[in-house]
Protein backbone atom coordinates (compact mmCIF):
# COMPACT_ATOMS: atom_id res chain seq x y z
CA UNK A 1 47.17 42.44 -26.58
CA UNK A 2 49.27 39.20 -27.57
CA UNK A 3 48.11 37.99 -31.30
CA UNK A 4 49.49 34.08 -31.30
CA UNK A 5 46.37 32.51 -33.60
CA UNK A 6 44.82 34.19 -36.61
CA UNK A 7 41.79 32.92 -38.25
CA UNK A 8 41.69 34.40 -41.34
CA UNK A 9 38.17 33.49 -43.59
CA UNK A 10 38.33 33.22 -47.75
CA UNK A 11 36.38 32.99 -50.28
CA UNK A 12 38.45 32.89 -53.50
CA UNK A 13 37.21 37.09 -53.92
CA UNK A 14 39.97 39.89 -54.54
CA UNK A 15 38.58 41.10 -50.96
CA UNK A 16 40.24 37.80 -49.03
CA UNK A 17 43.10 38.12 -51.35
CA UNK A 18 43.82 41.06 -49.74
CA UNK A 19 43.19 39.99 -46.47
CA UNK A 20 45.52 36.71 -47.01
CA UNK A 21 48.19 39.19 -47.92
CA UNK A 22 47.66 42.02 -44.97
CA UNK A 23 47.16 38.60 -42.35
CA UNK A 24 50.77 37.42 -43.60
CA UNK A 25 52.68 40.28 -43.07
CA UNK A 26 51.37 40.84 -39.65
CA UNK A 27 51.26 37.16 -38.71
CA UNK A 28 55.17 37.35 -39.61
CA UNK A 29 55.60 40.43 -37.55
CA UNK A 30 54.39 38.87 -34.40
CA UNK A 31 55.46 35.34 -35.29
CA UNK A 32 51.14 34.25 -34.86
CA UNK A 33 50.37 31.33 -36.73
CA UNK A 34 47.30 31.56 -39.50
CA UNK A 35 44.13 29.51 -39.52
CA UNK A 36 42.80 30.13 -43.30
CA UNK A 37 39.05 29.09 -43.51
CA UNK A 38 37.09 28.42 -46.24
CA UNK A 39 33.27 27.87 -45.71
CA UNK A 40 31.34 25.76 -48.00
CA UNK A 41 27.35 27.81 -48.29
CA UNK A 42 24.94 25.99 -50.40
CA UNK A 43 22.29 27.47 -50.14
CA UNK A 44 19.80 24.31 -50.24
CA UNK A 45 18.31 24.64 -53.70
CA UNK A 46 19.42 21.22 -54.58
CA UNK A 47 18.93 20.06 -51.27
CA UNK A 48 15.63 18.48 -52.02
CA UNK A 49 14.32 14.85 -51.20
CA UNK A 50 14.06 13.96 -55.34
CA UNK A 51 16.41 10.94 -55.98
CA UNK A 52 18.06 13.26 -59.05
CA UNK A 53 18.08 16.00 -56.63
CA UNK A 54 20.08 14.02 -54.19
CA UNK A 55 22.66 12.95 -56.77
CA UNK A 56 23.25 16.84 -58.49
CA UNK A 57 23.41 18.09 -54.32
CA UNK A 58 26.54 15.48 -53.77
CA UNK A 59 28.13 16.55 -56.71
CA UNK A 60 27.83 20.12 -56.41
CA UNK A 61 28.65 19.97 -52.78
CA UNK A 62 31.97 17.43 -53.82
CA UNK A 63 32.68 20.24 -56.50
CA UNK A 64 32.22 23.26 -54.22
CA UNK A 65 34.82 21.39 -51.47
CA UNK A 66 37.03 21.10 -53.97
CA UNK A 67 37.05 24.57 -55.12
CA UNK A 68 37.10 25.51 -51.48
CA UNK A 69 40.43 23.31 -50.76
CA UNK A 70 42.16 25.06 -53.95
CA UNK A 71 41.45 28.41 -52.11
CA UNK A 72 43.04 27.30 -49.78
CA UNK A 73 46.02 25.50 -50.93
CA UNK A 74 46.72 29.22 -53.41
CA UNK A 75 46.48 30.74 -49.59
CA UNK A 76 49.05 28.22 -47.85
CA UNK A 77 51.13 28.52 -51.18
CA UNK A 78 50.93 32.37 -49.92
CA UNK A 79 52.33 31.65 -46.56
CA UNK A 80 56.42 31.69 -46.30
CA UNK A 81 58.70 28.98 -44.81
CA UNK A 82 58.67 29.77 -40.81
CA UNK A 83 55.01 30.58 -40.13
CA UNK A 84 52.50 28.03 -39.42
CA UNK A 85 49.35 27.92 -41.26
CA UNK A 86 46.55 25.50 -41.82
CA UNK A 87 43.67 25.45 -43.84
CA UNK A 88 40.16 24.18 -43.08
CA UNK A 89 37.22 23.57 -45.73
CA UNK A 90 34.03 23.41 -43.55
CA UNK A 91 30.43 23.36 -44.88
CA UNK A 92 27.98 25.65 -43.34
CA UNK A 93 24.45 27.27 -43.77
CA UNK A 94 25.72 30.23 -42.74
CA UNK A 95 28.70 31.66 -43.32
CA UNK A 96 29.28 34.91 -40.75
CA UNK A 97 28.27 32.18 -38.02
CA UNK A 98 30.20 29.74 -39.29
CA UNK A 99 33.51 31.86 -39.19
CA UNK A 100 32.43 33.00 -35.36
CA UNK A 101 31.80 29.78 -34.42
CA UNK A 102 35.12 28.56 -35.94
CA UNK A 103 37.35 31.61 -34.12
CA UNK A 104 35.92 30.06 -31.28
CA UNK A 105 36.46 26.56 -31.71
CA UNK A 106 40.50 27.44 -32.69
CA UNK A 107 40.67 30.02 -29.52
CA UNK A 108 41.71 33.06 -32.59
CA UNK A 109 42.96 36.12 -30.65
CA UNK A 110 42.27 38.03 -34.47
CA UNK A 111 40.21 37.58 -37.30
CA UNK A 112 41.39 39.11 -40.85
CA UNK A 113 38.67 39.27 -43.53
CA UNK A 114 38.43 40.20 -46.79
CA UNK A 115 35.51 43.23 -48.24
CA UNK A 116 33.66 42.51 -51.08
CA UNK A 117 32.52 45.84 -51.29
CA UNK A 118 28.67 45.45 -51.72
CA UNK A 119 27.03 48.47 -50.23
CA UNK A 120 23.71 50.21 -50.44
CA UNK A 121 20.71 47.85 -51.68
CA UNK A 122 22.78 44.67 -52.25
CA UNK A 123 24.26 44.35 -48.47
CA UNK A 124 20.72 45.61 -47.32
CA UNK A 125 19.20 42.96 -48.73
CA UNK A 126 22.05 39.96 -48.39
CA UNK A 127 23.50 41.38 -45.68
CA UNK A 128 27.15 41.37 -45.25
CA UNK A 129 29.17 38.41 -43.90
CA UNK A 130 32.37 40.49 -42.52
CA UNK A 131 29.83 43.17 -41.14
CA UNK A 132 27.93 40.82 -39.33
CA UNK A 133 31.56 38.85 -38.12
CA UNK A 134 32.87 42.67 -37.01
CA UNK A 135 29.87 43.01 -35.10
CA UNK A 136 29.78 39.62 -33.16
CA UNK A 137 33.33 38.79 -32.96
CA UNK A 138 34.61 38.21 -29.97
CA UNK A 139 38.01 38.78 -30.98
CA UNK A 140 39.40 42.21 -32.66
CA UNK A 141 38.60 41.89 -36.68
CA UNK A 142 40.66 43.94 -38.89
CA UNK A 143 38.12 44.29 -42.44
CA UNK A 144 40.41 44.66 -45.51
CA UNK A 145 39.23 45.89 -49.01
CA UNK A 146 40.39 45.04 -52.19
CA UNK A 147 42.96 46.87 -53.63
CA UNK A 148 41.62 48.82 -56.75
């Protein structure tokens, strides 16, 4: 199989470090070009119809994009001259679905994400984003762990 378009999903975690880092090497390797994502996940607490409620969701939501686009621009700063890479900030309520429905959307033949490691109780209860991408992919997905 031909790799040309990697999406490759961050967070600002040491897990999607990692994964920026293993998706440059390859995308360099096979000359692909990189699709870093970064999803925006509020989870609605200050989503509520109060007028002061309204005001603290815009800025934490305008706070949160902002963090998300200086992910991003530390992962383009990441990519050397001669590969192509883009970034995209999107806001979603959920962020496994968002990244499948985005590797869709940009036709990814491979999706590189990062661990965060959570295991017994924790992922039970929260669930895991890059377990639930692995298993609904529709592309291969390589899941990288932080390096200890």
């Amino acid at each position: 199989m031909e790799y040309k378009t990697i999406l490759v999903p961050i967070d600002g975690s040491e897990g999607s470090a990692a994964a920026v880092r293993t998706a440059v090497e390859l995308a360099r390797e096979l000359q692909a070009s990189l699709e870093f994502l970064h999803v925006v996940n509020l989870d609605g607490a200050f989503l509520q119809s109060a007028g002061e409620c309204k005001r603290k969701s815009h800025s934490v939501l305008e706070d949160a994009v902002d963090a998300g686009k200086q992910i991003l621009n530390h992962a383009l700063d990441c990519t050397p001259d001669g590969l192509t890479a883009k970034g995209h900030c999107i806001s979603g309520d959920d962020a496994a679905q968002t990244i499948l429905d985005s590797a869709e959307r940009i036709a990814a033949d491979l999706i590189i994400i990062g661990s965060r490691g959570i295991g017994g109780f924790k992922a039970a209860v929260l669930g895991s984003v890059s377990g639930y991408v692995l298993s609904h992919a529709n592309c291969p997905v390589v899941v990288v762990k932080a390096e200890k």
